[in-house]
C-alpha atoms as a PDB file:
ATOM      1  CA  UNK A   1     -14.246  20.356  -9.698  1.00  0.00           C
ATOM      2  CA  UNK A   2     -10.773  21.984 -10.075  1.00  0.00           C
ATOM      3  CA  UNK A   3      -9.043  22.493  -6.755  1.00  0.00           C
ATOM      4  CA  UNK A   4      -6.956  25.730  -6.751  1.00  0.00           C
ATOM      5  CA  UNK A   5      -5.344  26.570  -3.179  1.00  0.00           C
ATOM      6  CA  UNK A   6      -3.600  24.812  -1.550  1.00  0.00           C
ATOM      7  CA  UNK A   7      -6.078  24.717   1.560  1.00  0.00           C
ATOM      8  CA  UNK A   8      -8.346  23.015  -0.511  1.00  0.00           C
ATOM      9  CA  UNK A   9      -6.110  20.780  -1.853  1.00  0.00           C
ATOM     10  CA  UNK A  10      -5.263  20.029   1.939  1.00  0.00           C
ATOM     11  CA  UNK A  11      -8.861  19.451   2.603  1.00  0.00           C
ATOM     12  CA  UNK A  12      -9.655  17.313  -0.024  1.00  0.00           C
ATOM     13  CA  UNK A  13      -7.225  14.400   0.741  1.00  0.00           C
ATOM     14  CA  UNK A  14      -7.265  14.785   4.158  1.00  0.00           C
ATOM     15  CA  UNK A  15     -11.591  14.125   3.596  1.00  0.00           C
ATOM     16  CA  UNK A  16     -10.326  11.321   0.877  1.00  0.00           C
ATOM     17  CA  UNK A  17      -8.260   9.321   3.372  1.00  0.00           C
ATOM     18  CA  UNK A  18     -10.842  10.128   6.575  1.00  0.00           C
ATOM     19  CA  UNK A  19     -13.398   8.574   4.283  1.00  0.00           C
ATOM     20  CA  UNK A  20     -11.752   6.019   2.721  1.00  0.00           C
ATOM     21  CA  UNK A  21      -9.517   4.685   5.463  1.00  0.00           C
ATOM     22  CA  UNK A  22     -10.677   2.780   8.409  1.00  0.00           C
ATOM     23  CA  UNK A  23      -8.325   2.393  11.454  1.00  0.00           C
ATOM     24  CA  UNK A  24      -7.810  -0.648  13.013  1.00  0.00           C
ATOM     25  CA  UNK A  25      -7.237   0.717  16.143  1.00  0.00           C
ATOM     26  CA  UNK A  26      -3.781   0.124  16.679  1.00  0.00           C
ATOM     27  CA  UNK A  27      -1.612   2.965  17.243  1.00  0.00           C
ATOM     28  CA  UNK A  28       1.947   2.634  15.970  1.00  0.00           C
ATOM     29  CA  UNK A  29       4.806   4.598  15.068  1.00  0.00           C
ATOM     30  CA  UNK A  30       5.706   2.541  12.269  1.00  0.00           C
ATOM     31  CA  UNK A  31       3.602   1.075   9.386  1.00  0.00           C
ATOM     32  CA  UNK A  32       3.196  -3.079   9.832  1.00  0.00           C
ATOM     33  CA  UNK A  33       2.412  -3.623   5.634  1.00  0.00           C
ATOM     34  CA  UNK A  34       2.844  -1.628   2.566  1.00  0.00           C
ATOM     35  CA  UNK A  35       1.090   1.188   1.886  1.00  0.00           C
ATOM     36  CA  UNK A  36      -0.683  -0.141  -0.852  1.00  0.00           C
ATOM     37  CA  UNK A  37      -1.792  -2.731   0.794  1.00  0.00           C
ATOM     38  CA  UNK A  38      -3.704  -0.695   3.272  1.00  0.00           C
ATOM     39  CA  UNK A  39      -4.824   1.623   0.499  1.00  0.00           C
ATOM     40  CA  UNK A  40      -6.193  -1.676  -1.087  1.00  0.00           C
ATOM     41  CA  UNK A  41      -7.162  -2.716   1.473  1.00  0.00           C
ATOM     42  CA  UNK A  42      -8.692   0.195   3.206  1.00  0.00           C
ATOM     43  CA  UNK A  43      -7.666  -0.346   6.878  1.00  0.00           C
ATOM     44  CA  UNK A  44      -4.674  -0.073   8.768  1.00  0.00           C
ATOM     45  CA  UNK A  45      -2.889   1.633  11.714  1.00  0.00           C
ATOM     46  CA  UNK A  46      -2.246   5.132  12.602  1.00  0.00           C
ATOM     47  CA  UNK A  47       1.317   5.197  10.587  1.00  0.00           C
ATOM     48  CA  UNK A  48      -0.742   3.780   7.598  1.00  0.00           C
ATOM     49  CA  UNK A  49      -3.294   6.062   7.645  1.00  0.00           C
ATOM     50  CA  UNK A  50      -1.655   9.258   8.368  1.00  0.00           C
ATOM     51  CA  UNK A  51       1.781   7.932   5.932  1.00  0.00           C
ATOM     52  CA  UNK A  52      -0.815   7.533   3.164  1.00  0.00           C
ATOM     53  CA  UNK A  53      -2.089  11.123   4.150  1.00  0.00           C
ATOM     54  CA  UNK A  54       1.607  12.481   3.620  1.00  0.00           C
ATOM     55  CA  UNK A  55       1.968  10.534   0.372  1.00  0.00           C
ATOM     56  CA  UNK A  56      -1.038  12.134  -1.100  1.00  0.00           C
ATOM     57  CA  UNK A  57      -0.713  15.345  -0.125  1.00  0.00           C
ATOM     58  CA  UNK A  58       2.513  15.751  -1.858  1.00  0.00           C
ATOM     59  CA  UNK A  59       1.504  13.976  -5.107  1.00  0.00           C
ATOM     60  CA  UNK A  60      -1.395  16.789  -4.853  1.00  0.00           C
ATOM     61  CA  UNK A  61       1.526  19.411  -4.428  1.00  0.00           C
ATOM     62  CA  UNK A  62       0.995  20.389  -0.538  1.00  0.00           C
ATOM     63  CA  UNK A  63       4.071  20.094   1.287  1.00  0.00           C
ATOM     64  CA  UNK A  64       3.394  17.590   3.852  1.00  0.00           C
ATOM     65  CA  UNK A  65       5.738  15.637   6.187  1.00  0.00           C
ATOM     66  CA  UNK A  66       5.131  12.637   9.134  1.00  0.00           C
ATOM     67  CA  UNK A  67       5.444  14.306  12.577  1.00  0.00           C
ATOM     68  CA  UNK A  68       6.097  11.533  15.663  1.00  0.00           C
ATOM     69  CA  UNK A  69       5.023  12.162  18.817  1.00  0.00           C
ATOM     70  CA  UNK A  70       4.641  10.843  22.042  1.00  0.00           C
ATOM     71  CA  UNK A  71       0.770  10.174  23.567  1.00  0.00           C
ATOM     72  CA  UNK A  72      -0.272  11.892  26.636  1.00  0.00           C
ATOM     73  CA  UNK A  73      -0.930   8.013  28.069  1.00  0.00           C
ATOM     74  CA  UNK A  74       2.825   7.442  27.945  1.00  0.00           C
ATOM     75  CA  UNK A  75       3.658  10.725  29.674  1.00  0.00           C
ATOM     76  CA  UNK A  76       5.387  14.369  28.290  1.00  0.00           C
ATOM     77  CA  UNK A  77       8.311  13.566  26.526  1.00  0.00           C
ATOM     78  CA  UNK A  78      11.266  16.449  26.953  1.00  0.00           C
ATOM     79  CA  UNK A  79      12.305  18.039  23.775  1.00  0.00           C
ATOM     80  CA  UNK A  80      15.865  18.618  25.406  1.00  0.00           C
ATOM     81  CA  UNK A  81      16.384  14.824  26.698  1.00  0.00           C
ATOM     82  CA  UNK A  82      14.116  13.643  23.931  1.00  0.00           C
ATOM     83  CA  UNK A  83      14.066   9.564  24.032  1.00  0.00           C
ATOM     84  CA  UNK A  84      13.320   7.454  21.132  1.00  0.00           C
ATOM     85  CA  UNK A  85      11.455   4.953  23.493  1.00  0.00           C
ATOM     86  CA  UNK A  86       8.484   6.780  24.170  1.00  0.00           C
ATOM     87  CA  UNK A  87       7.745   8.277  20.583  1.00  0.00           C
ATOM     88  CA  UNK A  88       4.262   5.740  20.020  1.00  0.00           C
ATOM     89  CA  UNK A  89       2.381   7.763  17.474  1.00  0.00           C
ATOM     90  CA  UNK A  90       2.659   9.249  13.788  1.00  0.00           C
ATOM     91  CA  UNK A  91       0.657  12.238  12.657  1.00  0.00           C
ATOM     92  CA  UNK A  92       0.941  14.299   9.161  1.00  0.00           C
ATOM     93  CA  UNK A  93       2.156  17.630   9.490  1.00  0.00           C
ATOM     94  CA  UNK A  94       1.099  19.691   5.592  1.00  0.00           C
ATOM     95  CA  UNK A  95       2.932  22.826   5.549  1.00  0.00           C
ATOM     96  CA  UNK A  96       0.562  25.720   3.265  1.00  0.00           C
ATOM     97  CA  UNK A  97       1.494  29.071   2.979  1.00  0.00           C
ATOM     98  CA  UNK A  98       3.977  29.032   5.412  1.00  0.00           C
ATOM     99  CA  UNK A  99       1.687  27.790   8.059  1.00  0.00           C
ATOM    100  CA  UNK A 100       1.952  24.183   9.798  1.00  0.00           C
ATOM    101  CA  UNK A 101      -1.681  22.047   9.587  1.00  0.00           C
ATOM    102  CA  UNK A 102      -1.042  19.140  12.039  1.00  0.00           C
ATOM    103  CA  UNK A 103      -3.612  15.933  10.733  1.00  0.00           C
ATOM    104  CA  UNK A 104      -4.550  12.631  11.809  1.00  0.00           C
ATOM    105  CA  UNK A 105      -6.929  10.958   9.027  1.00  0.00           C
ATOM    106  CA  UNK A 106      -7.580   8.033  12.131  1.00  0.00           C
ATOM    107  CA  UNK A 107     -10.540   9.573  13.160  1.00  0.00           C
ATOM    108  CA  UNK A 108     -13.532  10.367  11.032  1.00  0.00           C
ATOM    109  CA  UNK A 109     -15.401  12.952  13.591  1.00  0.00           C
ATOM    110  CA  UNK A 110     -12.142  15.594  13.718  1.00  0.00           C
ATOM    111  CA  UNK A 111     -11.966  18.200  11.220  1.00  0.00           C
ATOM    112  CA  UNK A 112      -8.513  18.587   9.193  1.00  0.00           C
ATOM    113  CA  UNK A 113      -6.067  20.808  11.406  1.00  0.00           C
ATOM    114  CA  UNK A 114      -7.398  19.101  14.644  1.00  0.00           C
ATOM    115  CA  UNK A 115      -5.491  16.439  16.281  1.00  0.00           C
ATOM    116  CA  UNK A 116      -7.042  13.757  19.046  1.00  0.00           C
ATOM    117  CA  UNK A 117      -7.101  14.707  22.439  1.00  0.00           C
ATOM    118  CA  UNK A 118      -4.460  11.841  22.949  1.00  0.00           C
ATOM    119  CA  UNK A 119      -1.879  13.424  20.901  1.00  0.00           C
ATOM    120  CA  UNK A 120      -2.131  16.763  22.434  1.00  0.00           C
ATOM    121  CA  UNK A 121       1.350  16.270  24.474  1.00  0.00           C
ATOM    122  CA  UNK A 122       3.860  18.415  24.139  1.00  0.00           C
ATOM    123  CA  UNK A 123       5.671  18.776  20.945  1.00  0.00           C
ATOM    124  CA  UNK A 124       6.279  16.354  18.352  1.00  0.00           C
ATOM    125  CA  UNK A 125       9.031  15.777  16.198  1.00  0.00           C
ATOM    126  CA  UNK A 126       8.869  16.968  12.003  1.00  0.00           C
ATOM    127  CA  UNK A 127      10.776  14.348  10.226  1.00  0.00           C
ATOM    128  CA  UNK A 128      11.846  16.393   7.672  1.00  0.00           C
ATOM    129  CA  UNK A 129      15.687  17.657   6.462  1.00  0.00           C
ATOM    130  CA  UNK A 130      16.144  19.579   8.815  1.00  0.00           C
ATOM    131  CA  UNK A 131      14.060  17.736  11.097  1.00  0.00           C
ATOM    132  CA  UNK A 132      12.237  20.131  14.002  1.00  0.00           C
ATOM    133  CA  UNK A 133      10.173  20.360  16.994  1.00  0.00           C
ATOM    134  CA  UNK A 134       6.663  21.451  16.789  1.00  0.00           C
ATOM    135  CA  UNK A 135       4.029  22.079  18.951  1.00  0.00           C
ATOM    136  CA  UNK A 136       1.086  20.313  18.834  1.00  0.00           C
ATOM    137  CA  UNK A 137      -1.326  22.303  20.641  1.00  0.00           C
ATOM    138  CA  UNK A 138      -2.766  25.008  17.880  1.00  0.00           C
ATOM    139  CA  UNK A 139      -5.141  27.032  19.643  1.00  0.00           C
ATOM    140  CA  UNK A 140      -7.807  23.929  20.204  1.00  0.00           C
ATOM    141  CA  UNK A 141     -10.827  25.161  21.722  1.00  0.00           C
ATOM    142  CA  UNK A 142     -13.223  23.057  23.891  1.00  0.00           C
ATOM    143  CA  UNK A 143     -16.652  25.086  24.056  1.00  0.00           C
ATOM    144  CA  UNK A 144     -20.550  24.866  24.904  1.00  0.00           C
ATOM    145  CA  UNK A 145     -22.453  28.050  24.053  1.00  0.00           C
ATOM    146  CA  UNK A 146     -25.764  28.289  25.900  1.00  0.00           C
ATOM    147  CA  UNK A 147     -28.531  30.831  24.707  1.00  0.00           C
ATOM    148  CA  UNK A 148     -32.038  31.198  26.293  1.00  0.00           C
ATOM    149  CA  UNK A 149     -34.941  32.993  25.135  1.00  0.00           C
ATOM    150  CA  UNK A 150     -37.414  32.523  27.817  1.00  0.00           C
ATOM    151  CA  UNK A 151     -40.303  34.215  29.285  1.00  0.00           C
ATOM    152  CA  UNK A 152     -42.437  33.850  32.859  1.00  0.00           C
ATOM    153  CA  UNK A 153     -45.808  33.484  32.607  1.00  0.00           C
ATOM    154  CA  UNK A 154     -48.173  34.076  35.005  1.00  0.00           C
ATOM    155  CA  UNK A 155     -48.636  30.783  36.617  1.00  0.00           C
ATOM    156  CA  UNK A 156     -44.694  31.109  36.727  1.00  0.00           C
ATOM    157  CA  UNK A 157     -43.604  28.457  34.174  1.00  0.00           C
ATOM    158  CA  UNK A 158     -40.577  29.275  31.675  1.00  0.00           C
ATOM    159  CA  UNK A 159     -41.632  28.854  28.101  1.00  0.00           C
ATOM    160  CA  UNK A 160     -39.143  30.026  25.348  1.00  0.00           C
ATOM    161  CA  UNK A 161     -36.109  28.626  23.359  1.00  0.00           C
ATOM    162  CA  UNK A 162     -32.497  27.624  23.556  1.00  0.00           C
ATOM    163  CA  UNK A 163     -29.352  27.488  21.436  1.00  0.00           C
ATOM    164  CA  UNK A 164     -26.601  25.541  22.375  1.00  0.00           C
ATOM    165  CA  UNK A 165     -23.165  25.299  19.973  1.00  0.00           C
ATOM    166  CA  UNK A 166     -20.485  23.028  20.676  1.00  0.00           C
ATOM    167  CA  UNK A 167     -17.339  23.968  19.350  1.00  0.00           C
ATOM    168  CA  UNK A 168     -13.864  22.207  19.168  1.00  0.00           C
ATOM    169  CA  UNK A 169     -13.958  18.908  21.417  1.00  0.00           C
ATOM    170  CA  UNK A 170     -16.774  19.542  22.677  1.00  0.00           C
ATOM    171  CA  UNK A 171     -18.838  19.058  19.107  1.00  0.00           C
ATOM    172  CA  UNK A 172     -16.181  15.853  18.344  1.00  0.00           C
ATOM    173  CA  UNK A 173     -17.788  14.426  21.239  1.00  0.00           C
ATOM    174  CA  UNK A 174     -21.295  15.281  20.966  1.00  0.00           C
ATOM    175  CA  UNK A 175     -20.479  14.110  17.363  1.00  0.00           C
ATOM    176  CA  UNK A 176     -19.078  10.695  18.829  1.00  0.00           C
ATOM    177  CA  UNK A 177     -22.114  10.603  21.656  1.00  0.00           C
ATOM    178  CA  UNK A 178     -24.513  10.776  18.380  1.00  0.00           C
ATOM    179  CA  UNK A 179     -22.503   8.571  16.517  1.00  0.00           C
ATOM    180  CA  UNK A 180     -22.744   5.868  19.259  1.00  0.00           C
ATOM    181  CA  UNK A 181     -26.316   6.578  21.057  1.00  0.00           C
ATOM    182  CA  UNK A 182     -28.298   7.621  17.670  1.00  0.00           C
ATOM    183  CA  UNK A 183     -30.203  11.448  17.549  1.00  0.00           C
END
């Protein structure tokens, strides 16, 4: 099928790599082997992952650049004192239609344009020419909807139906619970 917008381009690799690409686990701000060799290989760390992400989204034609950040485990970094020594962790930022989509292919339960809890810290840095800050909280939403359609009888027992909808983090970690516990 012929991909057309640029969103859907953006989707598309960012599914390819999810699926494609296991992570090792080891977050890094740096890649350890070649890229090919994790694409052949189909692990590798964070920087592997998410610097394969970049590389593909730009041979698709979305602007995409690595954004480094600092993890909320090794404290908020200051954008004005800024300090090499606690950047830790590499994202993809894809730039479409003038609107910053900040990815992380590591994890296969988060949608594209949703980063890991861990990584929401601040602001990371684009590196791009000119490099620049950005934030990397986007309007994430943690939610649980609860709806009840019930009715007394009259031996006063509740009989009826509910509807509950997880939204944001919330569904990645009902998701995960699932994932790990079974249905």
């Amino acid at each position: 099928r012929q991909l057309n917008s640029p969103i859907e381009k953006m989707r598309a690799v960012y599914d390819y790599v999810q699926e494609h690409m296991n992570w090792n686990g080891s977050e890094q701000l740096w890649p350890d082997k070649s890229l090919a060799i994790a694409g052949q290989e189909g692990t590798g760390t964070n920087a592997e992952i998410n610097l394969i992400l970049v590389n593909m989204l730009r041979t698709a034609g979305v602007t995409a650049y690595p954004v480094v950040l600092c993890t909320r485990n090794k404290g908020h970094m200051n954008p004005q004192i800024a300090s090499a020594g606690k950047l830790n962790y590499l994202v993809c930022c894809a730039v479409v239609d003038g609107k910053d989509y900040l990815l992380d292919a590591t994890d296969k339960l988060i949608p594209a344009g949703m980063l890991p809890f861990k990584c929401l810290n601040g602001r990371g840095w684009v590196l791009s020419r000119p490099g620049r800050w950005i934030e990397l909280l986007n309007n994430e939403k943690n939610i649980t909807q609860e709806f009840y359609d019930l009715a007394l009888d009259e031996n006063d027992e509740l009989s009826g139906s509910a509807v509950v909808t997880f939204t944001g983090y919330d569904a990645v970690n009902l998701r995960r619970l699932i994932q790990n516990e079974s249905e």
